[in-house]
N, C-alpha and C. Protein backbone atom coordinates (compact mmCIF):
# COMPACT_ATOMS: atom_id res chain seq x y z
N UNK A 1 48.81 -8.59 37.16
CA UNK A 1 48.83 -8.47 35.73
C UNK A 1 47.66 -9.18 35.08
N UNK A 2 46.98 -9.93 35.73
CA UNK A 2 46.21 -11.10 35.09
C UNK A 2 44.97 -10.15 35.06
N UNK A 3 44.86 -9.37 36.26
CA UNK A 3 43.89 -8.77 36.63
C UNK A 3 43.89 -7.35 35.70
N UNK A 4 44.81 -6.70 35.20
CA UNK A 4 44.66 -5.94 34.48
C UNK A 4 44.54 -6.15 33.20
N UNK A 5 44.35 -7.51 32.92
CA UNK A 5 44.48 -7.70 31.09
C UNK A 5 42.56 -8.29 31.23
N UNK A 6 42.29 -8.95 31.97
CA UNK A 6 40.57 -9.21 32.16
C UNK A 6 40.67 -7.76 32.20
N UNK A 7 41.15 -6.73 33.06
CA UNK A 7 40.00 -5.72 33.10
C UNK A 7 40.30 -5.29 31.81
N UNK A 8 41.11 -4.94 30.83
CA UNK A 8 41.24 -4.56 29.56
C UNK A 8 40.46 -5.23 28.55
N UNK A 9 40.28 -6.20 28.61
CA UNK A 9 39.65 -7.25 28.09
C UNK A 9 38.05 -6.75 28.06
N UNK A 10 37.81 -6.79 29.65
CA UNK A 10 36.27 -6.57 29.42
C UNK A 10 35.85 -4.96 29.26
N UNK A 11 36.73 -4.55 29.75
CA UNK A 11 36.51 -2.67 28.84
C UNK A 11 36.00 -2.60 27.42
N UNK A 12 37.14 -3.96 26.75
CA UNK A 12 37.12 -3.84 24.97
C UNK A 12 35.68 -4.31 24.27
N UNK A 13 35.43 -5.41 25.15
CA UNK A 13 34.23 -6.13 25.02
C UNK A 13 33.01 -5.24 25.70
N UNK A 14 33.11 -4.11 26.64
CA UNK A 14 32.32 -2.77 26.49
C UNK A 14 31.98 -2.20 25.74
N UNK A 15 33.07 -1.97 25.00
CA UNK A 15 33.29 -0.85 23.84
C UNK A 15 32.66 -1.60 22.86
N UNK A 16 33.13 -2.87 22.62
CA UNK A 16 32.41 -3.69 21.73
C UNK A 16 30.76 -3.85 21.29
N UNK A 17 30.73 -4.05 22.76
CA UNK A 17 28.83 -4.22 22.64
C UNK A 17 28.06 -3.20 22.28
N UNK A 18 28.86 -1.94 22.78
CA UNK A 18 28.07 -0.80 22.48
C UNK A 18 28.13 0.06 21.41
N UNK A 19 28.94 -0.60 20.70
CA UNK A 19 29.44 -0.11 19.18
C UNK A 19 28.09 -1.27 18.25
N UNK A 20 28.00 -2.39 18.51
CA UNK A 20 27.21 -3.08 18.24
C UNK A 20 25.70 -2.68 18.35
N UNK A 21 25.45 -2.06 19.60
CA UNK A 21 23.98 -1.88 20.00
C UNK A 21 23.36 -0.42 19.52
N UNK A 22 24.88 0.19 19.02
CA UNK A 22 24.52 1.67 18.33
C UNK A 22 24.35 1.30 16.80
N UNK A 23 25.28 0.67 16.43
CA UNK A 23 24.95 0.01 14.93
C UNK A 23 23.55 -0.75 14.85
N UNK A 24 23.36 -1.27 15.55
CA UNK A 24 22.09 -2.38 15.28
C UNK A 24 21.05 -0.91 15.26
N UNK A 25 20.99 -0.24 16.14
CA UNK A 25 19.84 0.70 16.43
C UNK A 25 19.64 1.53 15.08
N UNK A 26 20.86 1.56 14.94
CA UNK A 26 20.63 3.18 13.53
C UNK A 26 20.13 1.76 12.09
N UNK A 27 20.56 0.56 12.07
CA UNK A 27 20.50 -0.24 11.43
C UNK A 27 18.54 -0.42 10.98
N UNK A 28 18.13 -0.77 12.51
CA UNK A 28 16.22 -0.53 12.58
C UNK A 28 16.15 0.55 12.30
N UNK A 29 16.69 1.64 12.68
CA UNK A 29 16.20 2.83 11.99
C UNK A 29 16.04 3.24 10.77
N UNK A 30 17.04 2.96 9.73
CA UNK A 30 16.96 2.83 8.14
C UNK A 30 16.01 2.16 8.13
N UNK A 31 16.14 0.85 8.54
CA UNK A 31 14.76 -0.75 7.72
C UNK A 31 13.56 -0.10 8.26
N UNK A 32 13.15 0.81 9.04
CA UNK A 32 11.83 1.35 9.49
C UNK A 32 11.21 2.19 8.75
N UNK A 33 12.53 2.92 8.31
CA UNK A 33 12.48 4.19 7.61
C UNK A 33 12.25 3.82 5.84
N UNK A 34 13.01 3.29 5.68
CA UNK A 34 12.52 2.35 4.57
C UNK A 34 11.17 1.90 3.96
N UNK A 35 11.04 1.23 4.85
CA UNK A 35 9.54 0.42 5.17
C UNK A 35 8.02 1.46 4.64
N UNK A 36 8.43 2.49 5.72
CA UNK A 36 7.28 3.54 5.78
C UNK A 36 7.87 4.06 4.64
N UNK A 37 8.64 4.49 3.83
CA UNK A 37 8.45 5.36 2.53
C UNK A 37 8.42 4.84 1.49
N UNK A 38 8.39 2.84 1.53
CA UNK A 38 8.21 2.59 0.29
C UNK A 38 6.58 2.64 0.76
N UNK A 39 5.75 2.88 2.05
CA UNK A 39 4.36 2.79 2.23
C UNK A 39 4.06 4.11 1.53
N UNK A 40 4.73 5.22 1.83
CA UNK A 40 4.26 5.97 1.17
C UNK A 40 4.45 6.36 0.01
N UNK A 41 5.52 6.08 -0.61
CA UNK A 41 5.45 6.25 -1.92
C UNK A 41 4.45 5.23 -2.95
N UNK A 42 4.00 3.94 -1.95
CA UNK A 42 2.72 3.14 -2.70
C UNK A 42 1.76 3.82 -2.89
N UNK A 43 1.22 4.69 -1.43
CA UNK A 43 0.00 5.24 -1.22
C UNK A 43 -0.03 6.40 -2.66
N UNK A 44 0.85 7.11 -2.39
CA UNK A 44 1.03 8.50 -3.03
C UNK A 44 0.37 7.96 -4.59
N UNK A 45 1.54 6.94 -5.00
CA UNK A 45 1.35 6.47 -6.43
C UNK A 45 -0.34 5.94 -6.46
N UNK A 46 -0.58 5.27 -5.46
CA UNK A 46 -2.11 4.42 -5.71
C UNK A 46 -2.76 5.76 -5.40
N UNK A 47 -2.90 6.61 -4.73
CA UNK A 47 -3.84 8.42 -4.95
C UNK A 47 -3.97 8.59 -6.39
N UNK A 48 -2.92 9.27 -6.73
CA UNK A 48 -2.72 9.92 -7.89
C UNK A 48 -3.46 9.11 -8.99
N UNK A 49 -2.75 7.23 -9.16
CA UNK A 49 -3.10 6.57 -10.29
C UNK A 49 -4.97 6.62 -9.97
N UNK A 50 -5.50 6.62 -8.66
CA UNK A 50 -6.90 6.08 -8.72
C UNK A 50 -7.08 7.19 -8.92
N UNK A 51 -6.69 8.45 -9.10
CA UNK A 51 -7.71 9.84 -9.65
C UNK A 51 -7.60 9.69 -10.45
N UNK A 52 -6.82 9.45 -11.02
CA UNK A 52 -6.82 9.78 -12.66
C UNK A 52 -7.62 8.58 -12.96
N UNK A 53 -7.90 7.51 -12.52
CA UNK A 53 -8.25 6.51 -13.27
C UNK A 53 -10.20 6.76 -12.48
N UNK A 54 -10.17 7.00 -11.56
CA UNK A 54 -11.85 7.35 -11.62
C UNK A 54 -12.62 8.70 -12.07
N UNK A 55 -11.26 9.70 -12.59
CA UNK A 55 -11.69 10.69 -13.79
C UNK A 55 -11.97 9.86 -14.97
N UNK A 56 -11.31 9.14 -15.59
CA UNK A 56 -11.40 8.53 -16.62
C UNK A 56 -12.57 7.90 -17.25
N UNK A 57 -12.85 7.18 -15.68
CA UNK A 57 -14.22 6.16 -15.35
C UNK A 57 -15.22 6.93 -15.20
N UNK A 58 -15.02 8.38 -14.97
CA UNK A 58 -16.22 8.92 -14.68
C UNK A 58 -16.54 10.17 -16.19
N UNK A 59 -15.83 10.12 -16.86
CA UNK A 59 -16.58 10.72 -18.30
C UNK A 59 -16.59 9.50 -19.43
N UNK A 60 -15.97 7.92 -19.15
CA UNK A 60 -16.40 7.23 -19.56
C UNK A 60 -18.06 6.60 -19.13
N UNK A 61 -18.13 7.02 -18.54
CA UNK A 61 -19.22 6.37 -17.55
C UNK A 61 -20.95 7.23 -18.78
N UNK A 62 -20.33 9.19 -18.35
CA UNK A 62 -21.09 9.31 -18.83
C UNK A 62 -21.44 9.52 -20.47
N UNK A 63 -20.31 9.25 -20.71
CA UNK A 63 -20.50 8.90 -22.93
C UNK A 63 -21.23 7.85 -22.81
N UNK A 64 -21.02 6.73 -21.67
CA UNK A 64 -22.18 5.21 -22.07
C UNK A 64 -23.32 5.47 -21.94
N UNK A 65 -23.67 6.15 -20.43
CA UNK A 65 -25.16 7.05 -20.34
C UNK A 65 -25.68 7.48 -21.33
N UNK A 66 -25.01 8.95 -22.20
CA UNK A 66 -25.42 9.31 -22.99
C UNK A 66 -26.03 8.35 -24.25
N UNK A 67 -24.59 7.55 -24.47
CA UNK A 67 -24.75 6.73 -25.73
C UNK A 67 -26.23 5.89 -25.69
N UNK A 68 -26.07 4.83 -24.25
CA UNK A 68 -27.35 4.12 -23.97
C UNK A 68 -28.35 4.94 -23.65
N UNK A 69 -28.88 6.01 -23.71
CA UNK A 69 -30.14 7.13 -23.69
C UNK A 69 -30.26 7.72 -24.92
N UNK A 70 -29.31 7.51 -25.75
CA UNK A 70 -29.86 8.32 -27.35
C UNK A 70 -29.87 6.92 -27.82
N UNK A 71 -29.79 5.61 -27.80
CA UNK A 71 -30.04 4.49 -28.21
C UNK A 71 -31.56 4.00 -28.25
N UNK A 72 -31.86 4.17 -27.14
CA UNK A 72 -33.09 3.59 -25.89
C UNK A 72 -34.39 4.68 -26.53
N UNK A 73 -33.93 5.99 -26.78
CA UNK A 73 -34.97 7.24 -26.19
C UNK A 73 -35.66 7.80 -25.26
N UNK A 74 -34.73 6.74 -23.91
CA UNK A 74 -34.89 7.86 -22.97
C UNK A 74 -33.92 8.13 -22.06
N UNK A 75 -33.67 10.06 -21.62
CA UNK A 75 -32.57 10.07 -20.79
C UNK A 75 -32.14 8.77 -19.46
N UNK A 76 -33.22 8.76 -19.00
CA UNK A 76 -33.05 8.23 -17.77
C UNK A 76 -32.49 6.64 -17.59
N UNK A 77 -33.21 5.94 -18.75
CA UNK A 77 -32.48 4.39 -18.60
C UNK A 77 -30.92 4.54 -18.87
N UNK A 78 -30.39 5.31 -19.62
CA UNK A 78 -28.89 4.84 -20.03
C UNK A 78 -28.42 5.12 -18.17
N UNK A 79 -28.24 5.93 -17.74
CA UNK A 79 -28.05 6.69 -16.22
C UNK A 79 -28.50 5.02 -15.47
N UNK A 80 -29.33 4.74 -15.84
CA UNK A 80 -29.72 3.75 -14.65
C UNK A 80 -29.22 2.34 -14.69
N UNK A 81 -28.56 1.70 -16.52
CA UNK A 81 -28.02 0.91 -16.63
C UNK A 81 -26.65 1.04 -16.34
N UNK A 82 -26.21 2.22 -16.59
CA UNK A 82 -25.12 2.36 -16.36
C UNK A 82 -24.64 2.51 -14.62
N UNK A 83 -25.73 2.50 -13.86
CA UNK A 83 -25.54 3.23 -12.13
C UNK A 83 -25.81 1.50 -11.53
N UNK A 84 -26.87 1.07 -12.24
CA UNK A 84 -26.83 -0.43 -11.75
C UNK A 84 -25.80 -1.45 -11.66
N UNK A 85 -25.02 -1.13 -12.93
CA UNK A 85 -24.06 -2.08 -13.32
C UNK A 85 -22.74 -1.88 -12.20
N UNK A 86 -22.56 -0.79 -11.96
CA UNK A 86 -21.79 -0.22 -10.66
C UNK A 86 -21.83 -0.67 -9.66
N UNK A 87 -23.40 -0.61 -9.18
CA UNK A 87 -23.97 -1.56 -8.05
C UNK A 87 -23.67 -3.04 -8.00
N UNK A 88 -23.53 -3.33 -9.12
CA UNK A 88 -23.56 -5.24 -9.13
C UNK A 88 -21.81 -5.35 -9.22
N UNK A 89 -20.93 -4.27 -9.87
CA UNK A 89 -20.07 -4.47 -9.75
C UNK A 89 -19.55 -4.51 -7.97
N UNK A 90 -20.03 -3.71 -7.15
CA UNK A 90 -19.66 -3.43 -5.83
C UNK A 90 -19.65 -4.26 -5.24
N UNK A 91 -21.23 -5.03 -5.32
CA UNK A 91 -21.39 -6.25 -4.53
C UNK A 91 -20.43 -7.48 -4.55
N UNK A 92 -20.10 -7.38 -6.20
CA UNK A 92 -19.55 -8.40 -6.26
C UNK A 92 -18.26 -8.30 -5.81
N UNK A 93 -17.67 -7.06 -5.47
CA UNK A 93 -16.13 -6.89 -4.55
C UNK A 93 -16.68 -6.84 -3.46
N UNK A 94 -17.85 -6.71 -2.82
CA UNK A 94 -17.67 -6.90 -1.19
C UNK A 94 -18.06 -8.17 -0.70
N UNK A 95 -18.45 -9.19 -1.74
CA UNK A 95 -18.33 -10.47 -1.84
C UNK A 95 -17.32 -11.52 -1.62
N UNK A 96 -16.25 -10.97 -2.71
CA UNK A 96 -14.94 -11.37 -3.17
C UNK A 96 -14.10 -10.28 -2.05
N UNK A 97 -14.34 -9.92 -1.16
CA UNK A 97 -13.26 -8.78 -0.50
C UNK A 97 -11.86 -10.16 0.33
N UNK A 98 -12.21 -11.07 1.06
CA UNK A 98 -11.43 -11.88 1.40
C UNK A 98 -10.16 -12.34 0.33
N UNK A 99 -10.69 -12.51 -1.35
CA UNK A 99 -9.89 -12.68 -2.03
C UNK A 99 -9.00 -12.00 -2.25
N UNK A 100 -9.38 -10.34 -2.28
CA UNK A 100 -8.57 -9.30 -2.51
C UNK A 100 -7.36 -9.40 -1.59
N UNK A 101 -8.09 -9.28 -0.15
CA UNK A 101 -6.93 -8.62 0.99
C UNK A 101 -6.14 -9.38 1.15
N UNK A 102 -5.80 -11.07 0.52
CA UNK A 102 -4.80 -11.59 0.61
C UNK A 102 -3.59 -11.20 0.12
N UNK A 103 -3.90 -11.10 -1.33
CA UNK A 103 -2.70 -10.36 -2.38
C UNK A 103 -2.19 -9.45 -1.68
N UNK A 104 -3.17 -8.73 -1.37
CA UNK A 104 -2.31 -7.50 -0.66
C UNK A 104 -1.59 -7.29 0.69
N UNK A 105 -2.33 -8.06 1.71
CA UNK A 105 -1.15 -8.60 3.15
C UNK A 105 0.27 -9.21 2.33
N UNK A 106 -0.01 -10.03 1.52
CA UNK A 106 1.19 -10.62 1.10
C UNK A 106 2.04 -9.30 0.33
N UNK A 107 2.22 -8.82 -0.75
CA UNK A 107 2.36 -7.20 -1.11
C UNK A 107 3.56 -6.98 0.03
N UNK A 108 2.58 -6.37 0.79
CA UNK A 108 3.01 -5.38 1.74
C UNK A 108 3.44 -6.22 3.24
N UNK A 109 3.77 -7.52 3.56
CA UNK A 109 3.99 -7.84 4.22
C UNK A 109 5.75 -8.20 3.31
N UNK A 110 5.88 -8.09 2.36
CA UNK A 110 6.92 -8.69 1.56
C UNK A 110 7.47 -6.88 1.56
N UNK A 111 7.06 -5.83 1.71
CA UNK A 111 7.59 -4.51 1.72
C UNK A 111 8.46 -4.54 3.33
N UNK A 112 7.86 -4.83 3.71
CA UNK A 112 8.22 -4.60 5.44
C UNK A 112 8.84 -5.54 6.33
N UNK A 113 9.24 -6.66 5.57
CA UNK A 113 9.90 -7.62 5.88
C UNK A 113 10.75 -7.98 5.93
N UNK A 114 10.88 -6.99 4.36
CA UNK A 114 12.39 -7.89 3.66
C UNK A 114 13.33 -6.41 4.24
């Protein structure tokens, strides 16, 4: 009798673990699943928002051209103050790039974590 209640025992505690190890599994599977679609629903949103926002930048860009070349009287400087300033802006993010990618490991390390 002793012997049939251990073996019942550890049958249950079979059944147990593997009710556990199927739950835990489908469990990573949501938090994975999760994970990757709040990635993509970032990406999607950061696409969309940066088109629209370097359309924006880019017929703002050229009203300043224009503006600074009918200022000046000549086509070509407004184009070139305005293409320089771009340039100095760049440098100065591939300068500052260490500063950036922190914010953002942190971001997205706080997406995939939690």
């Amino acid at each position: 009798m002793a012997f049939d209640e251990l073996k019942k025992d550890l049958m249950e505690a079979d059944v147990d673990i593997r009710s556990y190890l199927e739950n835990s599994e489908e469990y990573f599977k949501l938090k994975i699943f999760k994970a990757l679609m709040r990635a993509v629903t970032s990406f999607t949103q950061l696409l969309v928002v940066g088109a629209i926002v370097f359309l924006a930048l880019f017929f703002l860009s050229l009203a300043l051209s224009q503006g600074i070349s009918t200022a000046l009287g000549n086509d070509y400087y407004g184009y070139i103050i305005v293409g320089g300033s771009y340039v100095i802006i760049a440098i100065f993010c591939y300068l500052f790039r260490e500063k950036l990618d922190r914010p953002l490991l942190r971001k997205f390390s706080k997406f995939y974590f939690d």
